[in-house]
Protein backbone atom coordinates (compact mmCIF):
# COMPACT_ATOMS: atom_id res chain seq x y z
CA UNK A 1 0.00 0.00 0.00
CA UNK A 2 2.04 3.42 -0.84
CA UNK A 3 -0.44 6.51 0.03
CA UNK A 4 0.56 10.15 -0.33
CA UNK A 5 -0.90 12.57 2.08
CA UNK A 6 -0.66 16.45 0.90
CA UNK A 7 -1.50 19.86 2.24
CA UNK A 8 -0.53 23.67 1.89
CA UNK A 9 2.82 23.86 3.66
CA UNK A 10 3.32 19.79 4.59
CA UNK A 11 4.33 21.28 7.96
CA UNK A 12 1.16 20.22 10.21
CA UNK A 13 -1.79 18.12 8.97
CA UNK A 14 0.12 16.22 6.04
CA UNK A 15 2.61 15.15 8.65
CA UNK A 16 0.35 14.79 11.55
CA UNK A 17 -1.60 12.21 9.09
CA UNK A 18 1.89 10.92 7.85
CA UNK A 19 2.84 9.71 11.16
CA UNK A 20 -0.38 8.25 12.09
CA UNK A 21 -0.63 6.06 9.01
CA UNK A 22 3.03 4.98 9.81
CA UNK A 23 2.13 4.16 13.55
CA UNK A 24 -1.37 2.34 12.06
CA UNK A 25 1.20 -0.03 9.97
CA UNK A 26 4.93 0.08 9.05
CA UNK A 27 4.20 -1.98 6.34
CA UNK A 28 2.94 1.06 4.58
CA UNK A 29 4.88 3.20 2.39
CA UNK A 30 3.77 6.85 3.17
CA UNK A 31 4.77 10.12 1.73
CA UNK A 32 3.64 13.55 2.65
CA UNK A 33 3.92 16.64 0.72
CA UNK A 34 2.91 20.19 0.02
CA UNK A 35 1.69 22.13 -2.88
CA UNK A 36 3.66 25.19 -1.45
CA UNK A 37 6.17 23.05 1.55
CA UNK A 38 7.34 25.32 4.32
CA UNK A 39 10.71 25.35 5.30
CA UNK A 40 10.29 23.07 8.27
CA UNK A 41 7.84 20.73 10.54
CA UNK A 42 6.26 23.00 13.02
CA UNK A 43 7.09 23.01 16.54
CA UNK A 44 3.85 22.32 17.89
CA UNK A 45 3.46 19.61 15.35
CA UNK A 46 6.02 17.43 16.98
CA UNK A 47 5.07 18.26 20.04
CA UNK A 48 1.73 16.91 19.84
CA UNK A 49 2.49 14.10 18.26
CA UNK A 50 5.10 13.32 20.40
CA UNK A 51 2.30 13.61 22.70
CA UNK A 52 1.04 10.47 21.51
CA UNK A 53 4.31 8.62 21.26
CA UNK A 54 4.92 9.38 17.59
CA UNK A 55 8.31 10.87 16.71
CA UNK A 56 8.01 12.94 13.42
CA UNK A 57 11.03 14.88 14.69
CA UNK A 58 13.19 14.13 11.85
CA UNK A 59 10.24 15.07 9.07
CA UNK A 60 10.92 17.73 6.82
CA UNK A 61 8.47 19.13 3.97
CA UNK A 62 8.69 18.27 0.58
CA UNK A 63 6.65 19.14 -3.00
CA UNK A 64 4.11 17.97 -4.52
CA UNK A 65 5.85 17.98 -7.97
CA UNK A 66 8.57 15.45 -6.82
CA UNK A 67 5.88 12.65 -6.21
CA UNK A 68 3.57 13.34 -9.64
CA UNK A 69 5.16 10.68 -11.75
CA UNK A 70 4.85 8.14 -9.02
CA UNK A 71 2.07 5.41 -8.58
CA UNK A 72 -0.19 5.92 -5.51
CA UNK A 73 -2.97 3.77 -4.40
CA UNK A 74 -4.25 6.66 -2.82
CA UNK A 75 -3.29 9.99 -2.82
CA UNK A 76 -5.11 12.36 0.36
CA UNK A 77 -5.91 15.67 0.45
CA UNK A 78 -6.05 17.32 4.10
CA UNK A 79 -6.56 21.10 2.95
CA UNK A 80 -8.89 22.44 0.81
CA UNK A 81 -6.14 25.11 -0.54
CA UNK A 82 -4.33 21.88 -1.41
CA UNK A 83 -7.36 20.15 -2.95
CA UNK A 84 -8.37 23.40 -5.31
CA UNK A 85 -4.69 23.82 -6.82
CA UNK A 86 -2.62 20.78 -6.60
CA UNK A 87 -1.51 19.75 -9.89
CA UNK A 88 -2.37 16.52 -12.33
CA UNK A 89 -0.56 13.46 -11.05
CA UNK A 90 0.96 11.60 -14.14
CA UNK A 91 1.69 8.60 -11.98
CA UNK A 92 -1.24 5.78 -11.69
CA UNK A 93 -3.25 6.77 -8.90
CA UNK A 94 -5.97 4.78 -7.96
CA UNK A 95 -8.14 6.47 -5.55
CA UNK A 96 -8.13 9.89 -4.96
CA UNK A 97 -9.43 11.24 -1.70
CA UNK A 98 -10.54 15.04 0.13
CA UNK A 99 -10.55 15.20 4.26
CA UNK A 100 -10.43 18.45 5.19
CA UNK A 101 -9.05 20.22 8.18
CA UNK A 102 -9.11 23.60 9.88
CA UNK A 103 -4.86 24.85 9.43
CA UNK A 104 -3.28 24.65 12.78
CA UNK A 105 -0.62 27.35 11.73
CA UNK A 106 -3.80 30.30 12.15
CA UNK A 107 -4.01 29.55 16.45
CA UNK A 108 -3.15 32.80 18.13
CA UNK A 109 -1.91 33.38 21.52
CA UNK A 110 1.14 32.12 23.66
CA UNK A 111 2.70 28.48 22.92
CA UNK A 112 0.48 26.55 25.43
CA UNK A 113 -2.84 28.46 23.61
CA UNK A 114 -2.00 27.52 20.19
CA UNK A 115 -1.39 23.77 21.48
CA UNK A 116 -4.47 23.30 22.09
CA UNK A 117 -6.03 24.00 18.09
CA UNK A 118 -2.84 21.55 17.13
CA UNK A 119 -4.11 19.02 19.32
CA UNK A 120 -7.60 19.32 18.65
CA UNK A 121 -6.74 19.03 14.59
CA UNK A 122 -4.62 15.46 15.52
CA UNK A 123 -7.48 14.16 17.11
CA UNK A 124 -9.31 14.53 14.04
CA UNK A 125 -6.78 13.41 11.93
CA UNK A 126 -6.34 10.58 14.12
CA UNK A 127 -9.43 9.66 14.50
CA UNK A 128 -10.71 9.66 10.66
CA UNK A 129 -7.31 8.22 9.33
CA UNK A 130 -7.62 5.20 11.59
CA UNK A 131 -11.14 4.68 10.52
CA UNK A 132 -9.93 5.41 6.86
CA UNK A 133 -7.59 2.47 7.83
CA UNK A 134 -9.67 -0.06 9.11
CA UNK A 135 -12.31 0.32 6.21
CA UNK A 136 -9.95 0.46 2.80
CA UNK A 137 -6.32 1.10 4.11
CA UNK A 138 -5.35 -1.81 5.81
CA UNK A 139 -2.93 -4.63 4.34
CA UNK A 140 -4.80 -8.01 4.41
């Protein structure tokens, strides 16, 4: 199973969904990207995940346009920004799927206040990627 998980900056959700699939199965090849990739993970991101005993810590973003030649059995869109303008994969993709999520990068306040939308949007992610994984994902 190789899956491809993409958002704006692959600095939050992308990754956040990245690590989840990882900790669902090893087994699974998983990429994340961006259609415009930060310059780095978040802080917060790898704090929450760590959080919930997943290291991301040595993520780092990458584009969108190194992974369109490649074959996906399912390539997942966790922004809408990334749905409306990511570009035509050339590689054989066989399902194609949209789960949006508010961007964790917009919290304002101190560190501890903005924690809490990051942790709020891995819960989500958490919770519909594992259910995403029991119904379709998972290796038989």
């Amino acid at each position: 199973m190789k899956i491809l998980v993409i958002c704006t900056g692959n600095s939050c959700r992308s990754q956040m969904a990245h690590g989840f699939l990882k900790s669902f199965d090893s087994k699974m090849e998983v990429y994340s990207a961006g259609v415009s990739p930060a310059y780095r993970v978040m802080p917060e991101t790898i704090e929450v995940m760590a959080e919930k005993g997943i290291d991301i810590s040595e993520y780092s973003p990458k584009n969108v346009i190194d992974f369109l030649k490649m074959p996906f059995d399912y390539v997942i869109t966790v922004c809408d920004y990334a749905y409306d303008v990511c570009p035509l994969f050339t590689g054989d993709v066989k399902h194609q799927i949209h789960i949006p999520y508010p961007d964790p990068i917009t919290a304002k306040g101190k560190y501890e206040k903005r924690l809490e939308l990051y942790r709020e949007v891995r819960d989500m992610i958490e919770k519909d990627f594992y259910d995403l994984y029991k119904k379709k994902l998972e290796v038989k």
